[in-house]
C-alpha atoms as a PDB file:
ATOM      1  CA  UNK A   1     -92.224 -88.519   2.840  1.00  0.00           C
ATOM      2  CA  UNK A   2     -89.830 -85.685   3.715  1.00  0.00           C
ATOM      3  CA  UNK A   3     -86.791 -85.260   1.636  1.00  0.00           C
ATOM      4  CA  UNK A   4     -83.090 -85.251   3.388  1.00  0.00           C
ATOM      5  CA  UNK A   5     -83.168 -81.434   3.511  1.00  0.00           C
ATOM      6  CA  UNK A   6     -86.326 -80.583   4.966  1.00  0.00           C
ATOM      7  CA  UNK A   7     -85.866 -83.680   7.505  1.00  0.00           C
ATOM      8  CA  UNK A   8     -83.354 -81.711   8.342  1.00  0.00           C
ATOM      9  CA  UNK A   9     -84.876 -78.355   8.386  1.00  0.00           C
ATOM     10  CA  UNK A  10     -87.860 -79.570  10.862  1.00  0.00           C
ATOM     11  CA  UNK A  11     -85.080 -81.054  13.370  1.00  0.00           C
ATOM     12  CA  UNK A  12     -83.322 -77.506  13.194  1.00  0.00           C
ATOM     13  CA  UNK A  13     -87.363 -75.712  14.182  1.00  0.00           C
ATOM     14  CA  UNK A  14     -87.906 -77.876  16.602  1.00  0.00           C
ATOM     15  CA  UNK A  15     -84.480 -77.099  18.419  1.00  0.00           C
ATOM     16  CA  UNK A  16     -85.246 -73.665  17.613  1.00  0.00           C
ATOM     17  CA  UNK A  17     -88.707 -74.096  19.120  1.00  0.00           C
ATOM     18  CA  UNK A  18     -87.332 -76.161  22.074  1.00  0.00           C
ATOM     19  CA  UNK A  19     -84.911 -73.480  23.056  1.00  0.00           C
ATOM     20  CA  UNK A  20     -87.146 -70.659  23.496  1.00  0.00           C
ATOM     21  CA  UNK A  21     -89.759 -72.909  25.291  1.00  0.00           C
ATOM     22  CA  UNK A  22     -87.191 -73.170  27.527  1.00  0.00           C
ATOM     23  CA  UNK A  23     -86.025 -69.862  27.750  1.00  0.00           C
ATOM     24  CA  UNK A  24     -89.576 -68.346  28.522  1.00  0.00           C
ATOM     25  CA  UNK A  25     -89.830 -71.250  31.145  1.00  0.00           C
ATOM     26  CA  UNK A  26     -87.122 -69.929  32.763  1.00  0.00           C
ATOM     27  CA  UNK A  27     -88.513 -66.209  32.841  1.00  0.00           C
ATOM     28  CA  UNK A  28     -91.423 -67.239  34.244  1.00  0.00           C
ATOM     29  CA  UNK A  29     -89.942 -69.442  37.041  1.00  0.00           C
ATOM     30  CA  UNK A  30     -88.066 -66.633  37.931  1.00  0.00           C
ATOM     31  CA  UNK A  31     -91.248 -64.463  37.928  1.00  0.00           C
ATOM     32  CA  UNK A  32     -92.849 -66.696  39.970  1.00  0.00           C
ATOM     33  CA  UNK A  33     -90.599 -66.675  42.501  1.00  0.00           C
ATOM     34  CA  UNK A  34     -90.187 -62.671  42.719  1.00  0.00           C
ATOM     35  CA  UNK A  35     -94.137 -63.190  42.773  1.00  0.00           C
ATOM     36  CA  UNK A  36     -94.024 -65.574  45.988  1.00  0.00           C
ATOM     37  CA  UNK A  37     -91.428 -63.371  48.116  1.00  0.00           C
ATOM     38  CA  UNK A  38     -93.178 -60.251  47.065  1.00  0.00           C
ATOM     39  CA  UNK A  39     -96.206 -62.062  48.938  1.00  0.00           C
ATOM     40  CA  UNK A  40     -94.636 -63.265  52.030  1.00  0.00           C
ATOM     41  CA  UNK A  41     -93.208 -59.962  52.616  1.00  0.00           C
ATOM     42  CA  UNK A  42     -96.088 -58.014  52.131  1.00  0.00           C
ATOM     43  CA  UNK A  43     -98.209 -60.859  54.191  1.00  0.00           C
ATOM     44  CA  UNK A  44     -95.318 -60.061  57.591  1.00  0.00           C
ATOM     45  CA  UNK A  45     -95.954 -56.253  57.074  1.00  0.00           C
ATOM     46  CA  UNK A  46     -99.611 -56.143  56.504  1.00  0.00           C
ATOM     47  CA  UNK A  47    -102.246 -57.620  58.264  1.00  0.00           C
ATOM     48  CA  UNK A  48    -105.650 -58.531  57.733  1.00  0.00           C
ATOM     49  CA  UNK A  49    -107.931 -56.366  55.331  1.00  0.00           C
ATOM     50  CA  UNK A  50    -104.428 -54.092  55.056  1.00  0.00           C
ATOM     51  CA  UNK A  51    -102.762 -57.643  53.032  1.00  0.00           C
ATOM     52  CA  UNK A  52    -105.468 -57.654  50.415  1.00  0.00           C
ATOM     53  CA  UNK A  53    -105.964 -54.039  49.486  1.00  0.00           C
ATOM     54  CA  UNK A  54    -101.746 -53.220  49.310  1.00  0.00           C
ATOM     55  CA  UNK A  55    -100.470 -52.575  45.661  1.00  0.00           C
ATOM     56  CA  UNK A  56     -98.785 -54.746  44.487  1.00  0.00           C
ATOM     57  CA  UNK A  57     -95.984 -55.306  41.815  1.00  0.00           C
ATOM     58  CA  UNK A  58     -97.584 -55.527  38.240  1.00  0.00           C
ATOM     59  CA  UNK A  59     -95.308 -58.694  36.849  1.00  0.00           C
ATOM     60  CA  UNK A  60     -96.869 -58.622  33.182  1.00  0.00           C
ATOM     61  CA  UNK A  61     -95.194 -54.934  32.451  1.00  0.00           C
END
């Protein structure tokens, strides 16, 4: 059994733990989504064998 003050102390790292989880879910929604227009612009421009052979953005940097 936990004692009062780490009871308290594992609510306080699992905010902690919960708010970055979120944060980095954000980031990679947004990603995502610069990922997905990035594609449907570059699938208007290029066509065929051109599409799959373009550079594209490196999103882990």
């Amino acid at each position: 059994m936990l004692s009062r003050g780490q009871q308290e102390l594992h609510k306080h790292l699992i905010h902690i733990v919960q708010q970055y989880g979120s944060k980095w879910n954000g980031i990679e929604d947004h990603i995502y989504k610069q990922h997905e227009q990035e594609e449907a612009e570059l699938k208007e421009k290029y066509t065929g064998d051109e599409y799959h052979y373009v550079q594209r953005t490196d999103w882990h940097e």
